[in-house]
N, C-alpha and C. Protein backbone atom coordinates (compact mmCIF):
# COMPACT_ATOMS: atom_id res chain seq x y z
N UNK A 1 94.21 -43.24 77.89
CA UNK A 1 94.40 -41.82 77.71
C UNK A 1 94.13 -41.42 76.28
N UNK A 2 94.48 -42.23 75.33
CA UNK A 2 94.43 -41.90 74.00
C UNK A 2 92.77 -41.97 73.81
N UNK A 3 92.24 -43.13 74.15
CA UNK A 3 90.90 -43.22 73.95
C UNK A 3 89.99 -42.09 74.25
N UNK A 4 90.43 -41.17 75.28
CA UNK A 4 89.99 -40.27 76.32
C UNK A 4 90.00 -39.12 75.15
N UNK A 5 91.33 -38.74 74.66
CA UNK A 5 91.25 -37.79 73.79
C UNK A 5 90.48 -38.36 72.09
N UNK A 6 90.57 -39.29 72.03
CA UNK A 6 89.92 -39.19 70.17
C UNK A 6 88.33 -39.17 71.24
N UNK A 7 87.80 -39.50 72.23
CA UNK A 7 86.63 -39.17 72.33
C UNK A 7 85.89 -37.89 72.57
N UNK A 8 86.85 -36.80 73.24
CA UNK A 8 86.68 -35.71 73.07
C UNK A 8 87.08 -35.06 71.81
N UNK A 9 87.71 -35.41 70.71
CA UNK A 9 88.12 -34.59 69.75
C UNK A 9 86.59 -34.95 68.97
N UNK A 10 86.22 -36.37 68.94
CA UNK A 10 84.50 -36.44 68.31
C UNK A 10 83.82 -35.73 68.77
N UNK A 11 83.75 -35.24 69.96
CA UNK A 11 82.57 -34.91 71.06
C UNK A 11 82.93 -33.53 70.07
N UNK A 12 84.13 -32.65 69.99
CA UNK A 12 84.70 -31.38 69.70
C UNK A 12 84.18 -31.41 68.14
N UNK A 13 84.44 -32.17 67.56
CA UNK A 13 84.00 -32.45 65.93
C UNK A 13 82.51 -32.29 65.61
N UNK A 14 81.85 -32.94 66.25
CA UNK A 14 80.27 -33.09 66.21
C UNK A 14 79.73 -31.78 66.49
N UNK A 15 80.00 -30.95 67.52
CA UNK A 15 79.84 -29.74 68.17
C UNK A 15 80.15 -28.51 67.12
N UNK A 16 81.26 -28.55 66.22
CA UNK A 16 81.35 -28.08 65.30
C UNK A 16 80.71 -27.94 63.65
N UNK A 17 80.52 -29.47 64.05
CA UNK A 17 79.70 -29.55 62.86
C UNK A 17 78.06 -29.50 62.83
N UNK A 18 77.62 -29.12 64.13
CA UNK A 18 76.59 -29.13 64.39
C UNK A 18 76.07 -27.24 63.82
N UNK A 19 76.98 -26.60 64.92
CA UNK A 19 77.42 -25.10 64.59
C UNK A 19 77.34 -24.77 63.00
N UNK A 20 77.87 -25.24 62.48
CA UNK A 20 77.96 -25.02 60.90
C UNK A 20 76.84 -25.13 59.93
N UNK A 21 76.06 -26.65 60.27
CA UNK A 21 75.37 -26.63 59.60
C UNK A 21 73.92 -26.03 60.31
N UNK A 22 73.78 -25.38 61.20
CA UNK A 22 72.93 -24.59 61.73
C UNK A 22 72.89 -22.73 60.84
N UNK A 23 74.49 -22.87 60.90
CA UNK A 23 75.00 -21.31 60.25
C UNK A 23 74.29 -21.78 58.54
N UNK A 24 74.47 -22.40 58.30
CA UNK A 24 74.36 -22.81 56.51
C UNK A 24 72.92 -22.65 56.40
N UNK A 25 71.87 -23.64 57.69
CA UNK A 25 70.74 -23.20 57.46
C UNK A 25 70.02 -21.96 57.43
N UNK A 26 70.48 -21.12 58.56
CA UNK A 26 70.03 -19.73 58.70
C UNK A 26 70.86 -18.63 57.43
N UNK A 27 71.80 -19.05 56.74
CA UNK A 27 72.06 -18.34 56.07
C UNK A 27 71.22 -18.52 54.75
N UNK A 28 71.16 -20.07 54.46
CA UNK A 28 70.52 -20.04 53.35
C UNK A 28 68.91 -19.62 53.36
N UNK A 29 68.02 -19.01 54.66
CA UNK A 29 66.87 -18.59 55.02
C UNK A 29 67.07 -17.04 54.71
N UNK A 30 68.26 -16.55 55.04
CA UNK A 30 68.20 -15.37 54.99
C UNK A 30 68.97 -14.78 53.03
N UNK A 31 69.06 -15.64 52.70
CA UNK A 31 69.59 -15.52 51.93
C UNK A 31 68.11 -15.67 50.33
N UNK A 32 67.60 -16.65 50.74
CA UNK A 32 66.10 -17.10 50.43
C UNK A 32 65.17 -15.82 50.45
N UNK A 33 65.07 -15.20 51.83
CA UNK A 33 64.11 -13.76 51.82
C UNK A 33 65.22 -12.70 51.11
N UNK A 34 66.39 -12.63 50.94
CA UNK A 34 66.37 -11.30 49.94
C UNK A 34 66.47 -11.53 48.78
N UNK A 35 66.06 -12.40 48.16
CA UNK A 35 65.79 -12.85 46.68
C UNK A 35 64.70 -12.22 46.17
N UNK A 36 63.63 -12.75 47.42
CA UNK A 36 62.22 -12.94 47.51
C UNK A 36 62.19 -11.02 47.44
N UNK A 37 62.49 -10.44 48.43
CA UNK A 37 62.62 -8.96 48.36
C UNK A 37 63.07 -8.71 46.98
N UNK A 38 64.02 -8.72 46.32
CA UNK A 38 64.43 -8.36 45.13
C UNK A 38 63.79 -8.54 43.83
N UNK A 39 63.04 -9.74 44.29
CA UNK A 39 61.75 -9.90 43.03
C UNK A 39 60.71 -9.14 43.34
N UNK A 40 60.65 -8.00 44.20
CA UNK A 40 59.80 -7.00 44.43
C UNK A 40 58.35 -7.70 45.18
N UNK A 41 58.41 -9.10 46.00
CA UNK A 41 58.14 -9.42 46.98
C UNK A 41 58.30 -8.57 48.44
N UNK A 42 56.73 -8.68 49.14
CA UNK A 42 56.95 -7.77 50.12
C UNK A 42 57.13 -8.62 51.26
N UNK A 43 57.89 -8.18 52.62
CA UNK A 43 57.77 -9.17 53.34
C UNK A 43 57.09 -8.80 54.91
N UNK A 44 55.98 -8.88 55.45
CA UNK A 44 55.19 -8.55 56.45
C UNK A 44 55.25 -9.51 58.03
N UNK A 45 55.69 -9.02 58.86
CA UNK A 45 55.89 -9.82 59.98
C UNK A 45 56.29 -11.31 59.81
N UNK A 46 57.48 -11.09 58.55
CA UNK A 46 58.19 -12.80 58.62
C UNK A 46 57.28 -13.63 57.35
N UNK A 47 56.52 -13.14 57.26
CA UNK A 47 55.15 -14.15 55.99
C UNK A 47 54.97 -12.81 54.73
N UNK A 48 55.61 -13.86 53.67
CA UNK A 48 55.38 -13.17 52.32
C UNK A 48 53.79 -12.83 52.04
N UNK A 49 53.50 -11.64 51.47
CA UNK A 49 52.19 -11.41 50.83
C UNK A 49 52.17 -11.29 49.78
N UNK A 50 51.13 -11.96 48.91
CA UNK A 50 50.99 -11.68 47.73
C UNK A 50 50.04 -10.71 47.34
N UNK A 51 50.05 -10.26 46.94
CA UNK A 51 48.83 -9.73 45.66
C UNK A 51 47.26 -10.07 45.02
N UNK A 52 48.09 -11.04 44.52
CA UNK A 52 46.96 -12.25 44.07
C UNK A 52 46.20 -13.20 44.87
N UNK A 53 44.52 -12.93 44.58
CA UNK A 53 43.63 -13.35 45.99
C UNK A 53 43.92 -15.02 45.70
N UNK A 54 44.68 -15.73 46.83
CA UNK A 54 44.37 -16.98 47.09
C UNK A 54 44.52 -17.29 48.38
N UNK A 55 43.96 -18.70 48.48
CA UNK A 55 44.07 -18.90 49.39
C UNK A 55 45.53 -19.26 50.15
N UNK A 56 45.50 -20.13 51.44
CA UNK A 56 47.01 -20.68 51.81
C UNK A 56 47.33 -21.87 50.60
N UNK A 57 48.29 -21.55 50.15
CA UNK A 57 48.41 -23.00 49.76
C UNK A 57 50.44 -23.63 50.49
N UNK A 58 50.29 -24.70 50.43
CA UNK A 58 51.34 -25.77 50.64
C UNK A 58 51.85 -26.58 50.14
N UNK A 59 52.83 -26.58 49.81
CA UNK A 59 53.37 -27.81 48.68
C UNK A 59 53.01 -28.97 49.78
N UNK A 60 52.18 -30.71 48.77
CA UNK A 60 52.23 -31.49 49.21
C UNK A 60 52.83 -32.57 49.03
N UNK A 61 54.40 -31.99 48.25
CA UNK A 61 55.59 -33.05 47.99
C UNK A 61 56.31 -33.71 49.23
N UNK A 62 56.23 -34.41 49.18
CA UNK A 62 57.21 -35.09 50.56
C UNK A 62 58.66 -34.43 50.58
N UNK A 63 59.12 -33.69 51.63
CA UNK A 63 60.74 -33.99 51.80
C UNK A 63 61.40 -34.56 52.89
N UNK A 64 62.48 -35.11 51.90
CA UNK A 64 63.30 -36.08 52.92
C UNK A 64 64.06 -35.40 54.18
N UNK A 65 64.14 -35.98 55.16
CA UNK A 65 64.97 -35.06 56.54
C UNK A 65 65.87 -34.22 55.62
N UNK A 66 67.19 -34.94 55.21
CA UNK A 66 68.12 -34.38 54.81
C UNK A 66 67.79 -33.31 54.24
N UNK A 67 67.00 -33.37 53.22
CA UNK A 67 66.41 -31.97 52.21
C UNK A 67 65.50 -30.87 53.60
N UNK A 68 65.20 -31.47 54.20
CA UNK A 68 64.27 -30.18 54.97
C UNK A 68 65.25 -29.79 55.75
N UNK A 69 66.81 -29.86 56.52
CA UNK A 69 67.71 -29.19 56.64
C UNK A 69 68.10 -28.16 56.17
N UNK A 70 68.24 -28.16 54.62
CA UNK A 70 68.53 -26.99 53.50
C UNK A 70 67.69 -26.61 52.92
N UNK A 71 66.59 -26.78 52.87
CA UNK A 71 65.49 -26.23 51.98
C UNK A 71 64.71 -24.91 52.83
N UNK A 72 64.08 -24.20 52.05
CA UNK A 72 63.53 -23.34 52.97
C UNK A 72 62.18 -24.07 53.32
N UNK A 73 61.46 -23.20 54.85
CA UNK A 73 60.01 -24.17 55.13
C UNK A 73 58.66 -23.26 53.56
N UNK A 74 57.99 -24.41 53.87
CA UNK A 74 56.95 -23.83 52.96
C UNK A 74 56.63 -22.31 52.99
N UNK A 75 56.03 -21.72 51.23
CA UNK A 75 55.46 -20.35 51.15
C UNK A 75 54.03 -20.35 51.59
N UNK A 76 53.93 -19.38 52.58
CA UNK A 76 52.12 -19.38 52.78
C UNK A 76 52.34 -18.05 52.12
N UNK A 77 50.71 -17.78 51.53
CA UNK A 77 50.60 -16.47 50.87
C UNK A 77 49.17 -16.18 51.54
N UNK A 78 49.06 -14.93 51.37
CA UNK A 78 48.27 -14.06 52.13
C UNK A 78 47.08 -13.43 50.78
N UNK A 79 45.77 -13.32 51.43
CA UNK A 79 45.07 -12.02 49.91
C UNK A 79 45.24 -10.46 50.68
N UNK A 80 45.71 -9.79 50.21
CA UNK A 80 45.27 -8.29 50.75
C UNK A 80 44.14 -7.86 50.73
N UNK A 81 44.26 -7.48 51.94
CA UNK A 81 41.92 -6.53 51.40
C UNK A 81 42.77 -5.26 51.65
N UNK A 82 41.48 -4.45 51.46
CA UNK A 82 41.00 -2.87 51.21
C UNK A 82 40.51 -2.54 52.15
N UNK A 83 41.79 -1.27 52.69
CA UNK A 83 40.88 -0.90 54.02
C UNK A 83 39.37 -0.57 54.04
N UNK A 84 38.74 -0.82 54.84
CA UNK A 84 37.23 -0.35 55.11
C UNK A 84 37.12 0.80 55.46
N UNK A 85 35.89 1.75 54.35
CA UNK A 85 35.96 2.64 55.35
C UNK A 85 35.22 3.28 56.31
N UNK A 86 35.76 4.31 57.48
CA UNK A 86 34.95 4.29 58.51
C UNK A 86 33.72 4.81 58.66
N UNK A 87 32.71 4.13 59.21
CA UNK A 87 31.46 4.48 59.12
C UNK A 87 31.35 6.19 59.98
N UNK A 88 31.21 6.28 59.56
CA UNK A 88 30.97 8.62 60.49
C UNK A 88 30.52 8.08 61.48
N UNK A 89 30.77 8.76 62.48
CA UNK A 89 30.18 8.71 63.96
C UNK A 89 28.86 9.47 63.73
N UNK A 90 28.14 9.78 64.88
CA UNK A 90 27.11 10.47 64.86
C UNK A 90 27.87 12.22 65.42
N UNK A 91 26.41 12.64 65.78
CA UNK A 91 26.81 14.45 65.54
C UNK A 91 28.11 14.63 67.00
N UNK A 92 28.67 15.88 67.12
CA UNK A 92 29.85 15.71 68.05
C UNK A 92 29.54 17.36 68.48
N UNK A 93 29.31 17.54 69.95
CA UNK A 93 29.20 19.08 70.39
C UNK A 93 30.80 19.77 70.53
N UNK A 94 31.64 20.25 69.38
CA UNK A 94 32.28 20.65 69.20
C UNK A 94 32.69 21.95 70.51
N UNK A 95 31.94 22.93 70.90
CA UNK A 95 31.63 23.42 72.60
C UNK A 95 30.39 23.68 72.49
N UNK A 96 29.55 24.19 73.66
CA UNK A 96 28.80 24.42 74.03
C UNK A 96 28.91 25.82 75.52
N UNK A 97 28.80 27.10 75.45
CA UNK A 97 29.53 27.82 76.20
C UNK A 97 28.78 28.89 76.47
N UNK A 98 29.25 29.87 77.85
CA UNK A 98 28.51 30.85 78.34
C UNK A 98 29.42 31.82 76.98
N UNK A 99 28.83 32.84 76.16
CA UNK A 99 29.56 33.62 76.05
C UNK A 99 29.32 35.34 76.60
N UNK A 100 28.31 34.94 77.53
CA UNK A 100 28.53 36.40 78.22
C UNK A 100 27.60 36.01 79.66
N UNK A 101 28.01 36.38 80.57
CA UNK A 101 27.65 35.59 81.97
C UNK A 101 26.14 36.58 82.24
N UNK A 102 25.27 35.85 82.80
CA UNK A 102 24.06 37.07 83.84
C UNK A 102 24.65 37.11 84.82
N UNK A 103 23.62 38.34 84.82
CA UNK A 103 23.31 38.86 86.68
C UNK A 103 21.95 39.38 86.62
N UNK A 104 21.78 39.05 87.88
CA UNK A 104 20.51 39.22 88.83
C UNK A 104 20.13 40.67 88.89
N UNK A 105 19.21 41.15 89.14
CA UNK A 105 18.79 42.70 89.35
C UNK A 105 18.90 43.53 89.92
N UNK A 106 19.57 44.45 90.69
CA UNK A 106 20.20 44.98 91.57
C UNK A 106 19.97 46.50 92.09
N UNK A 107 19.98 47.40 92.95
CA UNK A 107 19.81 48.85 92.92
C UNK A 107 18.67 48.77 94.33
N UNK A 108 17.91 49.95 93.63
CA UNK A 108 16.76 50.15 94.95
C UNK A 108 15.39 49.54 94.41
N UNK A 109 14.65 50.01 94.87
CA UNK A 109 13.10 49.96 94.40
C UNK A 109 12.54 51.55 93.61
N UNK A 110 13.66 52.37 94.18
CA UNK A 110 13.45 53.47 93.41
C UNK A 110 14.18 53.55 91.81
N UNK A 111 15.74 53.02 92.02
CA UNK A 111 16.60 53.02 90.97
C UNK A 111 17.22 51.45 90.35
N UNK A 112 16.07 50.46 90.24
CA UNK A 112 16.28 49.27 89.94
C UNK A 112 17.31 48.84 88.25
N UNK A 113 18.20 48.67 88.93
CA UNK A 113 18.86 48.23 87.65
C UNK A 113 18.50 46.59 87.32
N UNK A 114 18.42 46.42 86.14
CA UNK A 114 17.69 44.82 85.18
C UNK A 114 18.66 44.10 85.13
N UNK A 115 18.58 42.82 85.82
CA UNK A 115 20.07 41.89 84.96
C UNK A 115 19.96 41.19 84.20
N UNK A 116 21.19 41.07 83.65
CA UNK A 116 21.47 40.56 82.29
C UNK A 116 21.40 39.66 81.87
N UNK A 117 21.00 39.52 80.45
CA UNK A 117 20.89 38.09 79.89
C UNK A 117 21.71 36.85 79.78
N UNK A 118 22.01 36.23 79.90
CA UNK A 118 22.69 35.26 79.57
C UNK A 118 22.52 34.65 77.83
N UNK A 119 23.83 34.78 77.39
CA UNK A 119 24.13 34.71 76.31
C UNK A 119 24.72 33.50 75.89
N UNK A 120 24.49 32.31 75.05
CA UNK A 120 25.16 31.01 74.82
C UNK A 120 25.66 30.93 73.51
N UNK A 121 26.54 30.10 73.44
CA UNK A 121 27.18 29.46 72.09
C UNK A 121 27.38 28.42 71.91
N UNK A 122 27.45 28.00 70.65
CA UNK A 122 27.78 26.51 70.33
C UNK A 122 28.11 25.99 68.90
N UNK A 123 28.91 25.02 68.73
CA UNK A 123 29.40 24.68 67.60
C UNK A 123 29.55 23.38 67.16
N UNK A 124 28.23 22.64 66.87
CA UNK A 124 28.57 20.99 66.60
C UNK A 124 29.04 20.84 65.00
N UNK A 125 29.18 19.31 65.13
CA UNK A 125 29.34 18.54 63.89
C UNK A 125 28.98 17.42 63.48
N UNK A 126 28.63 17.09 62.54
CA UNK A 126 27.66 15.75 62.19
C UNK A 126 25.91 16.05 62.06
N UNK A 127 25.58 17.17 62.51
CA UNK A 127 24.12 17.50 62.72
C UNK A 127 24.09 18.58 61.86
N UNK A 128 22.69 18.47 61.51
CA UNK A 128 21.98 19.45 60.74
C UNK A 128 20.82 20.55 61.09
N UNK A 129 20.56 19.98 62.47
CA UNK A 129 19.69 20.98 62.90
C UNK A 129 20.06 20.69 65.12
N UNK A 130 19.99 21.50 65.64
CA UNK A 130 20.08 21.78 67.50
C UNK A 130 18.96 22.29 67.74
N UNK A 131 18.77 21.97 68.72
CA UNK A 131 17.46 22.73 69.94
C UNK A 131 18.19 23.07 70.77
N UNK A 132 17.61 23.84 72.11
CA UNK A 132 17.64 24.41 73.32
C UNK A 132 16.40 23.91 74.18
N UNK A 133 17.17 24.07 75.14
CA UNK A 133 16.07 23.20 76.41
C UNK A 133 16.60 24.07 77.85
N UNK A 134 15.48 24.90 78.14
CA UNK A 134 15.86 25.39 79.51
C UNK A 134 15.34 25.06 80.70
N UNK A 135 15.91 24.07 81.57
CA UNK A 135 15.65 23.56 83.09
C UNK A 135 14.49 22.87 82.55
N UNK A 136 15.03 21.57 81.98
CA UNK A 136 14.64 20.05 81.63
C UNK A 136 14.22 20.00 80.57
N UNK A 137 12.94 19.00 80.49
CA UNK A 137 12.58 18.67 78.73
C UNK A 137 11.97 19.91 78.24
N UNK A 138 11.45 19.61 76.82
CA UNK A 138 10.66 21.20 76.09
C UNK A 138 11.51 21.14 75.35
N UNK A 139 11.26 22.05 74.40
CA UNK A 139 12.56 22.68 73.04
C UNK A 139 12.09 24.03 73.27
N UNK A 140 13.18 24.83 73.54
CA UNK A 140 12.64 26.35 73.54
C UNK A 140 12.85 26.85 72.61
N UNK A 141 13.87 26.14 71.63
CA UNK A 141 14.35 26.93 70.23
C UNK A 141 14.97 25.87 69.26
N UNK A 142 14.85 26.26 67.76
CA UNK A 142 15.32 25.17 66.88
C UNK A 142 16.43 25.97 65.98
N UNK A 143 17.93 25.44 66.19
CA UNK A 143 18.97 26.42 65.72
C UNK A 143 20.02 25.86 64.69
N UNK A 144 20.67 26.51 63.90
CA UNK A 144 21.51 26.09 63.40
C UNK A 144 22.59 25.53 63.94
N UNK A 145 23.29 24.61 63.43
CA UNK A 145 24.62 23.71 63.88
C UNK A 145 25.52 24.99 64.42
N UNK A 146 25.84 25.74 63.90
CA UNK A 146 26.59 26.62 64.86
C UNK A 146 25.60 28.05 64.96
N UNK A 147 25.94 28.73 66.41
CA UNK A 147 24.66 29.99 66.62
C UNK A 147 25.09 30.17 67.75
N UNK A 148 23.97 31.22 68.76
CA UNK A 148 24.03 31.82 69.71
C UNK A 148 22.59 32.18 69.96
N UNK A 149 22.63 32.08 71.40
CA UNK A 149 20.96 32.53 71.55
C UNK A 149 21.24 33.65 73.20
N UNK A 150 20.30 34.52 73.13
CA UNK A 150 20.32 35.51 74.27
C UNK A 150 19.31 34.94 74.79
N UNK A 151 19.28 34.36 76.51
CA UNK A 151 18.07 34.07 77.19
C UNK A 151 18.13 34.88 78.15
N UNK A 152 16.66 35.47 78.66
CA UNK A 152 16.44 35.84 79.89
C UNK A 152 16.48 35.28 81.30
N UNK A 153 17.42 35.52 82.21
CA UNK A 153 17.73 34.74 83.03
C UNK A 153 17.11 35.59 84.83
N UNK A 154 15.78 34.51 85.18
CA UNK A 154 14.95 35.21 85.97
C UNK A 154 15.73 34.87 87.40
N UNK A 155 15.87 35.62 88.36
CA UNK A 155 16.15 35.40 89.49
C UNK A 155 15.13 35.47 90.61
N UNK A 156 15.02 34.89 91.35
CA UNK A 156 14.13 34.26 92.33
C UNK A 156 14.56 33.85 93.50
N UNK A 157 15.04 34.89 94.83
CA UNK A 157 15.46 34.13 96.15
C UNK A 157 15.39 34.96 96.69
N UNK A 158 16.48 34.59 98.41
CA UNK A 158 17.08 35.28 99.30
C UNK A 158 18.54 36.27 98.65
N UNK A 159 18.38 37.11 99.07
CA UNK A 159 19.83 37.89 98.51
C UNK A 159 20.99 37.35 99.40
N UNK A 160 22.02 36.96 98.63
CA UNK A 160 22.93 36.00 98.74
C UNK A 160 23.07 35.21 98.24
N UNK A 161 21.82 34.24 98.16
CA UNK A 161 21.98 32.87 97.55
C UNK A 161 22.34 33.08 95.63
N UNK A 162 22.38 32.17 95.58
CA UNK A 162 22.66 32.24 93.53
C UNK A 162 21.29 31.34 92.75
N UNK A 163 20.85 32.35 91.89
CA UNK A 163 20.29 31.44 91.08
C UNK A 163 20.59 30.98 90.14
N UNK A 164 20.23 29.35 89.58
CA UNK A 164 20.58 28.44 89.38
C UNK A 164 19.60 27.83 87.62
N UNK A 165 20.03 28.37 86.06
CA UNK A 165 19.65 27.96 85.62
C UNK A 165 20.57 26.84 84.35
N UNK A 166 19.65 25.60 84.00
CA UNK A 166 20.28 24.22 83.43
C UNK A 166 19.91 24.33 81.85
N UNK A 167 20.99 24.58 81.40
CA UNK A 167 20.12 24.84 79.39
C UNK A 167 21.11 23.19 78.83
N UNK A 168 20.06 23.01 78.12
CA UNK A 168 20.88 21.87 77.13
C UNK A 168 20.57 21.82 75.92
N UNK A 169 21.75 21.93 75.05
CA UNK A 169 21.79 21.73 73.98
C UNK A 169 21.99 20.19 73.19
N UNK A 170 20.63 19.91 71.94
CA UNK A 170 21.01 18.46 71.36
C UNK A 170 21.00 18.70 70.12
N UNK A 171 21.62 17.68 69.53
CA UNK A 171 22.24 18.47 68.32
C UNK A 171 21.74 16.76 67.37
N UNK A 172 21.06 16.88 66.78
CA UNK A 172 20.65 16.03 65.94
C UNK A 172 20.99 15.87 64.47
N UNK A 173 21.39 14.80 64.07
CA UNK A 173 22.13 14.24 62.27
C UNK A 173 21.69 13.16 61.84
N UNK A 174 21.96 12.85 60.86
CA UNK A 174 21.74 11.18 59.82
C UNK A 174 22.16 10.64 61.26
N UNK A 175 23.23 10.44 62.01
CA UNK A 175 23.65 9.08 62.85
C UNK A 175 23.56 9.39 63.61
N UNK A 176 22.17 9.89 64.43
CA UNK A 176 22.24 10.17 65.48
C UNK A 176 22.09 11.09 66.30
N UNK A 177 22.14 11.30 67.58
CA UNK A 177 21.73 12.57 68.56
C UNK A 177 22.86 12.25 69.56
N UNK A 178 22.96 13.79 69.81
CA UNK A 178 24.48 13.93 71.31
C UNK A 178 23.83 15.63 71.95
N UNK A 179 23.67 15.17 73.03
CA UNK A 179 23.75 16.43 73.92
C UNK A 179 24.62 17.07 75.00
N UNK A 180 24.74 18.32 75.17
CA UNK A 180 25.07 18.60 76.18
C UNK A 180 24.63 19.56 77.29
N UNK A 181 24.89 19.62 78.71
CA UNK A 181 24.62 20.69 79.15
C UNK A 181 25.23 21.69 80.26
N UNK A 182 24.78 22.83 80.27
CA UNK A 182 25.14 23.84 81.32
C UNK A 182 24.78 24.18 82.23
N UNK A 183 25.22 24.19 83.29
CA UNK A 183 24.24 25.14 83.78
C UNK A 183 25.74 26.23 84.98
N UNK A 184 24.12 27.32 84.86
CA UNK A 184 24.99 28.43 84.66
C UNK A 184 24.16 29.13 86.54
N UNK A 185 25.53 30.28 86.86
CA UNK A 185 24.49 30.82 88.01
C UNK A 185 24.67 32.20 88.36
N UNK A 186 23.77 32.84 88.84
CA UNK A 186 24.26 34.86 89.08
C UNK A 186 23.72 34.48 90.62
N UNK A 187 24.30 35.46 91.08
CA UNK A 187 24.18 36.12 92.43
C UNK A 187 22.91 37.01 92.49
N UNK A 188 22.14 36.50 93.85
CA UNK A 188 21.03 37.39 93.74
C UNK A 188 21.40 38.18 94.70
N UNK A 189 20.13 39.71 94.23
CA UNK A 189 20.96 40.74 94.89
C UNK A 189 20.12 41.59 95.46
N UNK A 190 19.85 42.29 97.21
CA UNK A 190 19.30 42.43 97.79
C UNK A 190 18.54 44.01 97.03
N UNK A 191 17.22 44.15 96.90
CA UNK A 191 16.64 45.52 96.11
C UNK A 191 16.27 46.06 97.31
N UNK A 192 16.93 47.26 97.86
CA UNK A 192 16.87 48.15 98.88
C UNK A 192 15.62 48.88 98.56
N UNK A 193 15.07 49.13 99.74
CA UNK A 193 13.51 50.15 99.76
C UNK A 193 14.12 51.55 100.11
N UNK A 194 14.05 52.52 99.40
CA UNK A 194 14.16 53.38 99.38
C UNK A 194 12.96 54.58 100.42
């Protein structure tokens, strides 16, 4: 019985002293980084950075078990770079927009009213000069980065149906070309014979 207990009071002893010197190590780690902080050391995801461009280095002194218990683990040091900076994108169609809708032509053959133009806008960035392109390739016009252009918008059908025109704007810079496009539609509209 006696044997029973001094073997659990070791088992209880060891367990304690295990605890302790675990606490001693983590304290003396944490105790190690606010030094390191206070010497106006920065500290970045757990790994000190330095300043000064070097490489990793490692102490290649031997330590004994006992000493690597209490000692802190080796300093790696870091070089800082300089952010890079970002290369500009190319040009960006800021909008591209109806700002006044057509219509088709409308009335009699006696009292024909004209429809209206279709009016566009637009506002890129990165470019120095835009075109216009109406219903596919061609350049119909060469415009400033921001503008407006009035086009004539022809209608051609059955009354009812809508006609159907596709403008695109590309907007060209140092890095590059970006386009976009519209397309836009009026109602065609039956011209009564009078």
């Amino acid at each position: 019985m006696a044997a029973q207990s001094s073997a659990a009071g070791r088992r209880w002893f060891i367990a304690v002293l295990l605890v302790m010197v675990t606490l001693a190590v983590m304290a003396g780690q944490i105790l190690n980084r606010m030094a390191r902080i206070g010497a106006g050391q920065s500290l970045s995801g757990g790994i000190p950075v330095s300043s000064t461009p070097s490489t990793e280095s490692v102490s290649s002194t031997p330590i004994s078990p006992e000493a690597a218990a209490t000692s802190p683990s080796p300093v790696k040091t870091r070089k800082l770079t300089e952010p890079t900076a970002r290369t500009p994108s190319g040009p960006a169609v800021d909008y591209f927009r109806v700002a006044s809708e057509p219509t088709c032509p409308s009335g009699t053959d006696q009292t024909r009213q004209e429809g209206l133009p279709v009016v566009l806008e637009w506002k890129v960035t990165g470019a120095s000069t835009t075109t216009l392109a109406v219903d596919g390739p061609g350049v119909h016009g060469t415009y400033e980065a921001v503008g407006s252009e009035k086009l004539t918008f022809p209608c051609d059908g059955e009354a009812g149906d809508y006609q159907t025109h596709t403008y695109a704007l590309v907007a060209t810079g140092e890095n590059g070309t970006t386009s976009k496009k519209l397309t836009v539609k009026a109602q065609i509209h039956e011209i009564a014979t009078a």
